[in-house]
PDB file of N, CA and C in Angstrom:
ATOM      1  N   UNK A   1     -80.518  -1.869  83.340  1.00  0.00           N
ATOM      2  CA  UNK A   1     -81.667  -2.061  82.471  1.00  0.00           C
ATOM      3  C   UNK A   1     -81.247  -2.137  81.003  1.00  0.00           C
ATOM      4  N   UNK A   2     -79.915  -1.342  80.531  1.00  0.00           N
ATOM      5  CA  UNK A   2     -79.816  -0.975  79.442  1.00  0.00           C
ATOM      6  C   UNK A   2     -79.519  -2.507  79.134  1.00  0.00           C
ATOM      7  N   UNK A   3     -78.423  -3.293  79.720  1.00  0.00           N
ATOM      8  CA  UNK A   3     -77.968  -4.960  79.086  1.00  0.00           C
ATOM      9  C   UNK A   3     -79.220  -5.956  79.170  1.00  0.00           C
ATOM     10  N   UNK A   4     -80.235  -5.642  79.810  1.00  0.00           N
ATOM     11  CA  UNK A   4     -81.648  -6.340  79.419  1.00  0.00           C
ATOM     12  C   UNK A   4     -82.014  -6.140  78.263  1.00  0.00           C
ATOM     13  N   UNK A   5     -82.345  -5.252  77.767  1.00  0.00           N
ATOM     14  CA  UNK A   5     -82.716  -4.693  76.849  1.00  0.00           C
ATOM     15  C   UNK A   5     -82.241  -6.276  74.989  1.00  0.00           C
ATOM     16  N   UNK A   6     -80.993  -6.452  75.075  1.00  0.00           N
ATOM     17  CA  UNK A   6     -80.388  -7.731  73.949  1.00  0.00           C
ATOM     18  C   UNK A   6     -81.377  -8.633  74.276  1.00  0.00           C
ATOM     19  N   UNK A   7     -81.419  -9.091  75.934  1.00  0.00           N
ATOM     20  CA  UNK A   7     -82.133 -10.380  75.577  1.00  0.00           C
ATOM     21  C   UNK A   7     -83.753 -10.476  75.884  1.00  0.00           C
ATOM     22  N   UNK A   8     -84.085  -9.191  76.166  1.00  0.00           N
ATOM     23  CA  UNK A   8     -85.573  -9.227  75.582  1.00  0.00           C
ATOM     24  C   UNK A   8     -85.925  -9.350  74.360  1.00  0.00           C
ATOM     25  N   UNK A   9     -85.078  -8.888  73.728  1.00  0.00           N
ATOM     26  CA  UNK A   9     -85.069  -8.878  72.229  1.00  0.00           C
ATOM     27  C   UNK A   9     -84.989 -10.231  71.339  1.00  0.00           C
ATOM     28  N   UNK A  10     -84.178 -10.632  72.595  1.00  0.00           N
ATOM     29  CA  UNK A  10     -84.167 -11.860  71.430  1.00  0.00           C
ATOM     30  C   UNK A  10     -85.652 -13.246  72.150  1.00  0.00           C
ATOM     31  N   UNK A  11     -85.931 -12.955  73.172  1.00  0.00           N
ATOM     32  CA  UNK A  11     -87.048 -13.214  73.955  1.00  0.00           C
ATOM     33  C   UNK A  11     -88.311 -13.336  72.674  1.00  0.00           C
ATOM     34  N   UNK A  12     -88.568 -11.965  72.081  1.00  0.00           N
ATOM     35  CA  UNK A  12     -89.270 -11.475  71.151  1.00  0.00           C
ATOM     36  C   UNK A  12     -89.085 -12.331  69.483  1.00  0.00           C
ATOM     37  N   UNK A  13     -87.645 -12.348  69.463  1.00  0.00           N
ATOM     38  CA  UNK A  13     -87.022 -12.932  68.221  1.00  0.00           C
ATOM     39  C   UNK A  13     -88.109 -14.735  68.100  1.00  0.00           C
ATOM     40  N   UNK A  14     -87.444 -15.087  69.227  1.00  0.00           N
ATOM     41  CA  UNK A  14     -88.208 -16.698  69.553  1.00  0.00           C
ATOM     42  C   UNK A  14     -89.165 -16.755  69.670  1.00  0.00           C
ATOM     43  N   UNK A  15     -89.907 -15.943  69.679  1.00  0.00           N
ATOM     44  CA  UNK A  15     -91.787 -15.605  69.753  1.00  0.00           C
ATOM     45  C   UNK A  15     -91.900 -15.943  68.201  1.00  0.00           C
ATOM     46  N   UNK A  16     -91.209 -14.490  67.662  1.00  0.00           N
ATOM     47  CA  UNK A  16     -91.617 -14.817  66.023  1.00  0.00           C
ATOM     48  C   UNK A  16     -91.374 -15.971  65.240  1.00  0.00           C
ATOM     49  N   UNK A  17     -90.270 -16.894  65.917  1.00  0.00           N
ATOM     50  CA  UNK A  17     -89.765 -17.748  65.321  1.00  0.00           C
ATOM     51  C   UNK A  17     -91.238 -18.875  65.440  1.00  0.00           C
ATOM     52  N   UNK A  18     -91.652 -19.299  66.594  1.00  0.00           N
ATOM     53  CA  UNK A  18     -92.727 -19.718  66.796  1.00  0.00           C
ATOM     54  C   UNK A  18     -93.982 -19.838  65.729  1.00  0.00           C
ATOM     55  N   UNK A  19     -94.264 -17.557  65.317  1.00  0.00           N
ATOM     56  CA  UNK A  19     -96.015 -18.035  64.999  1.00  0.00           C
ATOM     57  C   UNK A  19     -94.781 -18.116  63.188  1.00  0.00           C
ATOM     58  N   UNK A  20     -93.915 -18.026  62.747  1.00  0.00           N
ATOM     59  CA  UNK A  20     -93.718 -18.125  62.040  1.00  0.00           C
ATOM     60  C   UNK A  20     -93.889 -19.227  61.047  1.00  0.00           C
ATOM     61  N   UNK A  21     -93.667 -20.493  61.070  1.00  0.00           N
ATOM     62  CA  UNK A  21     -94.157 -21.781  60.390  1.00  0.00           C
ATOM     63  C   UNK A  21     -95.572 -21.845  60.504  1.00  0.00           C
ATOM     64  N   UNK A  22     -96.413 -21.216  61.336  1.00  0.00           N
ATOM     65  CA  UNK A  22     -97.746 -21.485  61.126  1.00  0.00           C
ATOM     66  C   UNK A  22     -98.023 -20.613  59.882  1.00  0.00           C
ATOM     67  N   UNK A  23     -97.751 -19.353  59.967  1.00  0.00           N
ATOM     68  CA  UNK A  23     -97.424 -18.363  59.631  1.00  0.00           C
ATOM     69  C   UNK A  23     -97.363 -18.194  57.581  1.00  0.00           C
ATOM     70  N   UNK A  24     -96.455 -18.785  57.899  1.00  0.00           N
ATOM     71  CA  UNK A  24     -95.816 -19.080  56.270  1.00  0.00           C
ATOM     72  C   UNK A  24     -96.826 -19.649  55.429  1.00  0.00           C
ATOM     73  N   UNK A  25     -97.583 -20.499  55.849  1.00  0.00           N
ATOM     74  CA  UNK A  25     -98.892 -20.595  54.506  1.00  0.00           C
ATOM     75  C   UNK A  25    -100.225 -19.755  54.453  1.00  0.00           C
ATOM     76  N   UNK A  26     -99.999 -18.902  55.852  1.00  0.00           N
ATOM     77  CA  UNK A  26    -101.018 -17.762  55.127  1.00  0.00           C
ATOM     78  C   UNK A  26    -100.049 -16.801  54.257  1.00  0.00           C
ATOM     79  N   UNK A  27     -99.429 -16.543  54.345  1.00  0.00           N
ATOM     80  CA  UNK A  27     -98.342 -15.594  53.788  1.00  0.00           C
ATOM     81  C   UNK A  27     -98.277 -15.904  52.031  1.00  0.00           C
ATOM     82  N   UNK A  28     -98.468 -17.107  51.913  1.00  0.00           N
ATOM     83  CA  UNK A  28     -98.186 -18.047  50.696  1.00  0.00           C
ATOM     84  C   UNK A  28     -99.346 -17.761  49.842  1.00  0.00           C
ATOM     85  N   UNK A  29    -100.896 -18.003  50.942  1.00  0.00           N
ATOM     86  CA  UNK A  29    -101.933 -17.719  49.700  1.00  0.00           C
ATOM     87  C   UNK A  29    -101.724 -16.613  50.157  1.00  0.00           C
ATOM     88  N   UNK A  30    -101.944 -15.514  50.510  1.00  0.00           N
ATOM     89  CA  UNK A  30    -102.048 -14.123  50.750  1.00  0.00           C
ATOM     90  C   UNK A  30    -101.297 -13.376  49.077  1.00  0.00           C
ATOM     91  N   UNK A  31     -99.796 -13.762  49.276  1.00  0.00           N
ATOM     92  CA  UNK A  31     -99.347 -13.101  48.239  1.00  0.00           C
ATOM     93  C   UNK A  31     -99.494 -13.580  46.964  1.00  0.00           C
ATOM     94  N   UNK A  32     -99.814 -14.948  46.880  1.00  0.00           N
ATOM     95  CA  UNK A  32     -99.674 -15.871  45.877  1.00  0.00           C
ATOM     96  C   UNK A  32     -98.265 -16.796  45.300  1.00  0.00           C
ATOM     97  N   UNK A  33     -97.355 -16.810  46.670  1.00  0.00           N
ATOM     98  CA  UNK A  33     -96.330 -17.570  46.871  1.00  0.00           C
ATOM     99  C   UNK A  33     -96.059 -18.484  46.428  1.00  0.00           C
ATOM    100  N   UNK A  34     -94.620 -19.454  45.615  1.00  0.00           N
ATOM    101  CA  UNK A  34     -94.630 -20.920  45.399  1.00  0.00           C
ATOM    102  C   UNK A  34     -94.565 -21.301  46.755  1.00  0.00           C
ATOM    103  N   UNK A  35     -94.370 -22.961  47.003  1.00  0.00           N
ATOM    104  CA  UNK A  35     -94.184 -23.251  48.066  1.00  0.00           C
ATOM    105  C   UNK A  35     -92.947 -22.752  48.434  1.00  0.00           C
ATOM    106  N   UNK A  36     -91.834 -23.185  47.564  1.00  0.00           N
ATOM    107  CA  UNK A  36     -90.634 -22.628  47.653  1.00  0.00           C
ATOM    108  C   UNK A  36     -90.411 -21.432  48.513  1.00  0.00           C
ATOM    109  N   UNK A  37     -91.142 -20.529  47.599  1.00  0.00           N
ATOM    110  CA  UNK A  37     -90.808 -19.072  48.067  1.00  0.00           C
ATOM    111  C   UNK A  37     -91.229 -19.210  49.735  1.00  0.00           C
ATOM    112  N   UNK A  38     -92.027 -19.629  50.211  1.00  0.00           N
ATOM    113  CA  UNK A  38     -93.044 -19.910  51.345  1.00  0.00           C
ATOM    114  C   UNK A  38     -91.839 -20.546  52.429  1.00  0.00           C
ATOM    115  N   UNK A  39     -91.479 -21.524  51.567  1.00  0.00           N
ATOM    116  CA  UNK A  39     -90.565 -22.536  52.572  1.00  0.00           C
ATOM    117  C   UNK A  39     -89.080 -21.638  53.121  1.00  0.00           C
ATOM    118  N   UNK A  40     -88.992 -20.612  52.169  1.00  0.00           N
ATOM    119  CA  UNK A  40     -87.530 -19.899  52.735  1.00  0.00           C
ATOM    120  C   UNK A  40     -87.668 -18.885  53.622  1.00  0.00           C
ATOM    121  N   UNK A  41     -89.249 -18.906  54.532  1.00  0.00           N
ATOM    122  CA  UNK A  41     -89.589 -17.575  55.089  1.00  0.00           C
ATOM    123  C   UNK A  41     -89.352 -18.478  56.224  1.00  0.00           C
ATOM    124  N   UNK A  42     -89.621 -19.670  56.937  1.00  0.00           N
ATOM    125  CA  UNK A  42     -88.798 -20.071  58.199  1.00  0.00           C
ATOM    126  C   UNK A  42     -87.441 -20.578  58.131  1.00  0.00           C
ATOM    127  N   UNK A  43     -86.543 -20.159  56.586  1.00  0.00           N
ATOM    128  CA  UNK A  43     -85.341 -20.228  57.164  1.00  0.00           C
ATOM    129  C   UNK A  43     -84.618 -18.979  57.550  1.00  0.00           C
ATOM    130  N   UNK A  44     -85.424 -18.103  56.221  1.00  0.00           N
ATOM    131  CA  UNK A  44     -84.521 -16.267  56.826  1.00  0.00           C
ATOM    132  C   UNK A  44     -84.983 -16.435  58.610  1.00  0.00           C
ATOM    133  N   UNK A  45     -85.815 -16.774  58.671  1.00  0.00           N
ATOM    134  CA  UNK A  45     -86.456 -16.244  60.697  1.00  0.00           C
ATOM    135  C   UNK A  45     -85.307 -17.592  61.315  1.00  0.00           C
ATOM    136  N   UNK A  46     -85.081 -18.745  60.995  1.00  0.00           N
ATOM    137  CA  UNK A  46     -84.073 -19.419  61.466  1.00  0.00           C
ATOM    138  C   UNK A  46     -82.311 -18.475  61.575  1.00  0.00           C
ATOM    139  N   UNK A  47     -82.592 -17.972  60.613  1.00  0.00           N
ATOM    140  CA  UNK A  47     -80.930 -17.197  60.400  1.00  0.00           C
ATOM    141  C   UNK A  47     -80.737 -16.000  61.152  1.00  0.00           C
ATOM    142  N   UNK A  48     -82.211 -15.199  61.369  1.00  0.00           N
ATOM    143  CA  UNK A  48     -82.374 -13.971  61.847  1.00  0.00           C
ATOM    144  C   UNK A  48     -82.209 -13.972  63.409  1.00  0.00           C
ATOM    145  N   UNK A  49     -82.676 -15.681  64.189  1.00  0.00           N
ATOM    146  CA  UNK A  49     -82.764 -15.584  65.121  1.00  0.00           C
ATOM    147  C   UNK A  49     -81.205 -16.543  65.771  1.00  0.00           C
ATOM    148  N   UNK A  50     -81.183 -17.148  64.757  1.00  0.00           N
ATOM    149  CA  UNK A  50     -79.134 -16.870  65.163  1.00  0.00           C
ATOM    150  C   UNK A  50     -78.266 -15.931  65.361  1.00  0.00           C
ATOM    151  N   UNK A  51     -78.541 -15.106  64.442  1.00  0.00           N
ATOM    152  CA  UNK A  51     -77.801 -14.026  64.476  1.00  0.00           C
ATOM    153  C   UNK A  51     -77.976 -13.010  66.296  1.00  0.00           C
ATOM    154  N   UNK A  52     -79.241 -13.146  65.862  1.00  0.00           N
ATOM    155  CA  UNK A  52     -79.212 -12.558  67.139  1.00  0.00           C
ATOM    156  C   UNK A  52     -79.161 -13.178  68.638  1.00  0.00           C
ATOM    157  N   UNK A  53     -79.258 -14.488  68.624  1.00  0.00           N
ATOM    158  CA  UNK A  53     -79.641 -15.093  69.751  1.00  0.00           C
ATOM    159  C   UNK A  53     -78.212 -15.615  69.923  1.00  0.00           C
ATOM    160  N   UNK A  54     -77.160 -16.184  69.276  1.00  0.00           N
ATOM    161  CA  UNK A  54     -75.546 -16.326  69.675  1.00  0.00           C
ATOM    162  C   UNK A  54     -75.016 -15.250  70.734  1.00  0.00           C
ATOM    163  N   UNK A  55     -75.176 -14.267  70.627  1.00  0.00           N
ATOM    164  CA  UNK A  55     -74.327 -12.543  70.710  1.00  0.00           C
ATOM    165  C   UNK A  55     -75.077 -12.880  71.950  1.00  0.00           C
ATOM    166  N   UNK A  56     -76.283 -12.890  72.393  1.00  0.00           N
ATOM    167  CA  UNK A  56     -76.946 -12.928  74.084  1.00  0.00           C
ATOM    168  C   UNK A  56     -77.093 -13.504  74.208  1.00  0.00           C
ATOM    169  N   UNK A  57     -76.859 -15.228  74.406  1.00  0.00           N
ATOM    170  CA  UNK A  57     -76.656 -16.089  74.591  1.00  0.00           C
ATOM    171  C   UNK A  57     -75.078 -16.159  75.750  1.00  0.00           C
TER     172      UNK A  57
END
């Protein structure tokens, strides 16, 4: 159970990656975001879910 455990995780990771681009322009008016700032929140979740998704893979 315990080596399940990585790739549920990253199961979860690809979920977020998902509502994430929808995601990013409420986030944008919410805080009062440039687009810019807005546009680099699906690349950290692009990088976040490399990181983790290589290793259990």
């Amino acid at each position: 159970m315990t080596k399940a455990i990585p790739v549920l995780f990253a199961f979860f990771v690809m979920g977020f990656c998902d509502i994430v681009g929808i995601s990013s322009d409420y986030a944008a008016k919410a805080f009062g975001w440039s687009s810019t700032m807005a546009s680099l929140i699906p690349s950290v979740v692009f990088v976040w879910f490399f990181l983790l998704g290589v290793p259990t893979g």
